[in-house]
N, C-alpha and C. Protein backbone atom coordinates (compact mmCIF):
# COMPACT_ATOMS: atom_id res chain seq x y z
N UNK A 1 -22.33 -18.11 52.49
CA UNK A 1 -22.21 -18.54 53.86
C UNK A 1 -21.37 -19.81 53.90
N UNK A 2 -20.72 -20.13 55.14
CA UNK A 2 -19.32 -21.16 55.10
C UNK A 2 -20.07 -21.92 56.01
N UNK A 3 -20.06 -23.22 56.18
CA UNK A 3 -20.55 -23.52 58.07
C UNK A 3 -19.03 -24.59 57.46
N UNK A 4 -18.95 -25.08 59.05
CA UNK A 4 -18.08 -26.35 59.42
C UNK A 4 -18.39 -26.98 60.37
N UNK A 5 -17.88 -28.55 59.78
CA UNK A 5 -18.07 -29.51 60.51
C UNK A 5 -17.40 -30.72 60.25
N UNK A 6 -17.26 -31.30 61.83
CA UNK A 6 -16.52 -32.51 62.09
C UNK A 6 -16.37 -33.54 60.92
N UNK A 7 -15.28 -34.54 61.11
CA UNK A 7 -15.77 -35.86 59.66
C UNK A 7 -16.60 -36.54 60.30
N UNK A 8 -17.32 -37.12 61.29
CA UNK A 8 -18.27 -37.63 61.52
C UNK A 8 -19.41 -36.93 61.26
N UNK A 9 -19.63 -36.01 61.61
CA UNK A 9 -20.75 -35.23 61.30
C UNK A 9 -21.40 -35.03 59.56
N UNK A 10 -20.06 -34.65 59.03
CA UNK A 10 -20.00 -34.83 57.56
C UNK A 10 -20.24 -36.77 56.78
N UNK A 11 -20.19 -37.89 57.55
CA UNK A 11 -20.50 -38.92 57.23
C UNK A 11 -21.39 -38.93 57.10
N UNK A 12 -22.34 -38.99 58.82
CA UNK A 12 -23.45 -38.67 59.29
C UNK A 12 -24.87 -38.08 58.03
N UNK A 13 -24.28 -36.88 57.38
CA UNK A 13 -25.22 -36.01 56.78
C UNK A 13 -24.85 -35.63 56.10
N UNK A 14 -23.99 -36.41 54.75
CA UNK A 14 -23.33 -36.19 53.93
C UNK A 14 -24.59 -35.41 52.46
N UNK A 15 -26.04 -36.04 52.59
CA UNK A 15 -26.51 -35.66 51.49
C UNK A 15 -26.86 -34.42 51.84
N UNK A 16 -27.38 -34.04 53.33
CA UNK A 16 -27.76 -32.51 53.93
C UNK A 16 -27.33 -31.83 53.64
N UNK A 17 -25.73 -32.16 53.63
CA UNK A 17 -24.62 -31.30 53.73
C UNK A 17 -24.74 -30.66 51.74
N UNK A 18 -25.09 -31.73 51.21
CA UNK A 18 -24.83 -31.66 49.57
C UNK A 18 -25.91 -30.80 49.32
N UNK A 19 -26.91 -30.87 49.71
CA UNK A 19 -28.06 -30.12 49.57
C UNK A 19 -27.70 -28.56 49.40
N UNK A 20 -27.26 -28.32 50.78
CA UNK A 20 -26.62 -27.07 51.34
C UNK A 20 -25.40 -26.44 50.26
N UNK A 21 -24.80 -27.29 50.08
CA UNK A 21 -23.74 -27.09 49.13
C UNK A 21 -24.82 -26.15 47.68
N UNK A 22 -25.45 -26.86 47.44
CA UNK A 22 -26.20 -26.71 45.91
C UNK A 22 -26.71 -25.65 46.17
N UNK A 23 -27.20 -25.00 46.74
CA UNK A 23 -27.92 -24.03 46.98
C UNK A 23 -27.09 -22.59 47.26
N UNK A 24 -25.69 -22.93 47.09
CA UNK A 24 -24.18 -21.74 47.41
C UNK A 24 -23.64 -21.91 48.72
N UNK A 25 -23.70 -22.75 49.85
CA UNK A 25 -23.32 -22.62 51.17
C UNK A 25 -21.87 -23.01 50.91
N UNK A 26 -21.17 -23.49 51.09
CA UNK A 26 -20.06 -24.28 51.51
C UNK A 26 -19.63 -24.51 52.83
N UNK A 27 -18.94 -25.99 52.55
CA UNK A 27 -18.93 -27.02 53.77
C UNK A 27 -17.57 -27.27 53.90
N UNK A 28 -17.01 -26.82 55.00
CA UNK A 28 -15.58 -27.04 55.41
C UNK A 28 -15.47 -28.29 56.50
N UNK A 29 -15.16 -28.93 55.96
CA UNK A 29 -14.80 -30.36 56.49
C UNK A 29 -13.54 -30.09 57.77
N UNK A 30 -13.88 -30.48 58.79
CA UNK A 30 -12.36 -30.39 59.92
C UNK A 30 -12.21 -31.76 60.59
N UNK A 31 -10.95 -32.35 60.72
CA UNK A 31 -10.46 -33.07 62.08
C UNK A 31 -9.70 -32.49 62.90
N UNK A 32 -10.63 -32.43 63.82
CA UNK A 32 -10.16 -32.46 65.33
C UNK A 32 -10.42 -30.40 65.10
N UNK A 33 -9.47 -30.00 65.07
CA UNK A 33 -9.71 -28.58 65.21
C UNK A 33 -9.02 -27.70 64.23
N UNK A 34 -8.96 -28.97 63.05
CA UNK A 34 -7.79 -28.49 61.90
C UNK A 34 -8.82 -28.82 60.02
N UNK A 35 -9.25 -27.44 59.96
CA UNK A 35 -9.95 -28.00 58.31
C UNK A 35 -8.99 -28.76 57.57
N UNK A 36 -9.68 -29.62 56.86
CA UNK A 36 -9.15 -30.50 56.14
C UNK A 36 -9.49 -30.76 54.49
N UNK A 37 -10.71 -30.23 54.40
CA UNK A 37 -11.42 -30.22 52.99
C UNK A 37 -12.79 -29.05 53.19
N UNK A 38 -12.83 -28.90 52.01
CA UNK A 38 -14.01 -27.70 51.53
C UNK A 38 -15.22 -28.23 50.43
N UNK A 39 -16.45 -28.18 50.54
CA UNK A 39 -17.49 -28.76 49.66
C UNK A 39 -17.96 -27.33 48.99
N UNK A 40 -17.91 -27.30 47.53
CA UNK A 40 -18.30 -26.07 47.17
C UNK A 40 -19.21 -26.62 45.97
N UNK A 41 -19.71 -25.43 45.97
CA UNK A 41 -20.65 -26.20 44.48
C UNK A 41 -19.58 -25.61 43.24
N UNK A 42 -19.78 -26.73 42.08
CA UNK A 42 -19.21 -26.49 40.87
C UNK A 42 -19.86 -25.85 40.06
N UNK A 43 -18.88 -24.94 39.55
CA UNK A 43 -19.81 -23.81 38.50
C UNK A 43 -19.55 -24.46 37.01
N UNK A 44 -20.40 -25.13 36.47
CA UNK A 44 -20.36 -25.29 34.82
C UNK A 44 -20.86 -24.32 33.92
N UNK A 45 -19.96 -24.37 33.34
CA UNK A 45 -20.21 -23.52 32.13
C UNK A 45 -21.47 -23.40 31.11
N UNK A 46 -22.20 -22.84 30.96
CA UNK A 46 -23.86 -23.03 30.32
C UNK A 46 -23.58 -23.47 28.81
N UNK A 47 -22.36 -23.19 28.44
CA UNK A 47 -22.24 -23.10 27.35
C UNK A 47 -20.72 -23.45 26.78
N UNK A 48 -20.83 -24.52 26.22
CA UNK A 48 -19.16 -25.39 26.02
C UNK A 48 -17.76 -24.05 25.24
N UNK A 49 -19.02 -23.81 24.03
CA UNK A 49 -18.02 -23.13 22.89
C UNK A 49 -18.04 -21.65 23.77
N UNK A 50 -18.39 -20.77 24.92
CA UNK A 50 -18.31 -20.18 25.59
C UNK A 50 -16.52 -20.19 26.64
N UNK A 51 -17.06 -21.96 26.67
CA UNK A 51 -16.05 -21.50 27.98
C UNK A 51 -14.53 -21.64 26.81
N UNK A 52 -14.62 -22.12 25.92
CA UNK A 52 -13.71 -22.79 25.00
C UNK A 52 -13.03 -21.13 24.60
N UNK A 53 -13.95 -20.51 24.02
CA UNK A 53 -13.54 -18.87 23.33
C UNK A 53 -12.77 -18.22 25.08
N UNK A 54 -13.76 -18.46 26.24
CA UNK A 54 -12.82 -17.90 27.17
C UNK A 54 -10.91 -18.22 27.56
N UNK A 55 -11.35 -19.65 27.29
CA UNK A 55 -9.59 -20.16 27.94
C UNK A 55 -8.79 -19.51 26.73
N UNK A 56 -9.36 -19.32 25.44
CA UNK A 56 -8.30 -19.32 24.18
C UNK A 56 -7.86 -17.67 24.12
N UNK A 57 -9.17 -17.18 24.97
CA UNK A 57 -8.78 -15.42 24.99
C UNK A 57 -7.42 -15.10 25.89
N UNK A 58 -7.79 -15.98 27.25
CA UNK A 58 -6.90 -16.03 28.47
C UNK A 58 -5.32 -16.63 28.08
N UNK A 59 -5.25 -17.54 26.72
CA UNK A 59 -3.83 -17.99 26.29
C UNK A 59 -3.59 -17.11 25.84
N UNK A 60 -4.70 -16.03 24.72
CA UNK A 60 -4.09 -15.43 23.73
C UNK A 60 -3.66 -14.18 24.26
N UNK A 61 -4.07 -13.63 25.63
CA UNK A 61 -3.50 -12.90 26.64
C UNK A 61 -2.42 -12.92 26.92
N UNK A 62 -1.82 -14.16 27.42
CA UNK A 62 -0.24 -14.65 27.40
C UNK A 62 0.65 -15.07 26.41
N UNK A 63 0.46 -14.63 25.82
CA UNK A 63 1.07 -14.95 24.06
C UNK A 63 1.21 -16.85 24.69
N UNK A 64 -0.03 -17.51 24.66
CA UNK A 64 0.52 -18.96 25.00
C UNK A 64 0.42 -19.43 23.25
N UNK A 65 0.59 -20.43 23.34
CA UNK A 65 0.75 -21.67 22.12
C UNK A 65 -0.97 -21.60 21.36
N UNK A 66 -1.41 -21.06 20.56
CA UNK A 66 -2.95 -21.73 20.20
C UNK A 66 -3.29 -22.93 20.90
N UNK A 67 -4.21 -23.40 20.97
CA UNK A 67 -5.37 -24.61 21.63
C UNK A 67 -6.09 -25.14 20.63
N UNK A 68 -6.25 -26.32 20.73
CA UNK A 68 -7.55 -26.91 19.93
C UNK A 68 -8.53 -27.47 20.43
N UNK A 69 -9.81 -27.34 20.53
CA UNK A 69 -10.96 -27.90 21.14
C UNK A 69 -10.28 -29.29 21.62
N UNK A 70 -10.51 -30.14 20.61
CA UNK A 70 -9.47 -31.81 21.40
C UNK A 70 -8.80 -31.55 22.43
N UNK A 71 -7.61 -31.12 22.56
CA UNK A 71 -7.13 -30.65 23.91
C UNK A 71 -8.11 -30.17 25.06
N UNK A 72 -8.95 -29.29 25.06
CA UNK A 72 -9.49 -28.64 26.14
C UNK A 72 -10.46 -29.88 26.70
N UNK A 73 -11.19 -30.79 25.44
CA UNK A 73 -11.63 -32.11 25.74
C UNK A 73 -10.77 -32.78 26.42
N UNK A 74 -10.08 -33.09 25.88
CA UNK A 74 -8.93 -33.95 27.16
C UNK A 74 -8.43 -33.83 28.53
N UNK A 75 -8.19 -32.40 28.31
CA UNK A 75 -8.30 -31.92 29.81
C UNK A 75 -9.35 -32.00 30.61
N UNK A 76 -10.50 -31.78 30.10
CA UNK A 76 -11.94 -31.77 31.10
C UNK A 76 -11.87 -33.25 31.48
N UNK A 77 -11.68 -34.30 30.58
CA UNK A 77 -11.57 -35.71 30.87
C UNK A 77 -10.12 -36.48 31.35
N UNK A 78 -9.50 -35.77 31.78
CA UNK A 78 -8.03 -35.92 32.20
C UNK A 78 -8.63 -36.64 33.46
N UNK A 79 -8.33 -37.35 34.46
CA UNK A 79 -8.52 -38.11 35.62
C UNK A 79 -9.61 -38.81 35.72
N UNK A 80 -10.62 -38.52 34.56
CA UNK A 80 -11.80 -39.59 34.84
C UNK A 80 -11.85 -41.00 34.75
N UNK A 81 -12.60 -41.69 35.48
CA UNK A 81 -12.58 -43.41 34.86
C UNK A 81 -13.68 -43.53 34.01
């Protein structure tokens, strides 16, 4: 299920809104009468060396370059502070 709502509204009831999120809803953020952002819940992986064997299947699909764990680390931590 999708709902939407205003950015005030989304200030307003930002943890409600998170709640909702967690539970599978998603929250489409709008100004004025134009969406602007989407709140979805993040799907993590249960299992690291899982998701690791998936991306390396999906390169080895595309004849890409091999991967090394370090890399896929870096990427997950690419923009963090």
């Amino acid at each position: 299920m999708t709902i939407t709502v205003k950015i005030g509204e989304a200030k307003t009831h930002l943890s409600r809104l998170l709640s909702r999120v967690e539970t599978g809803e998603d929250v489409i953020i709008q100004r004025g009468h134009e969406p602007i952002a989407k709140l979805s819940r993040i799907r993590r992986a249960k299992n690291v060396e899982k998701a690791i064997a998936e991306i390396r299947a999906g390169r080895d699909r595309f004849k890409l370059a091999p991967i090394s764990a370090d890399e896929i680390v870096a990427w997950k931590n690419e923009g963090r502070r």
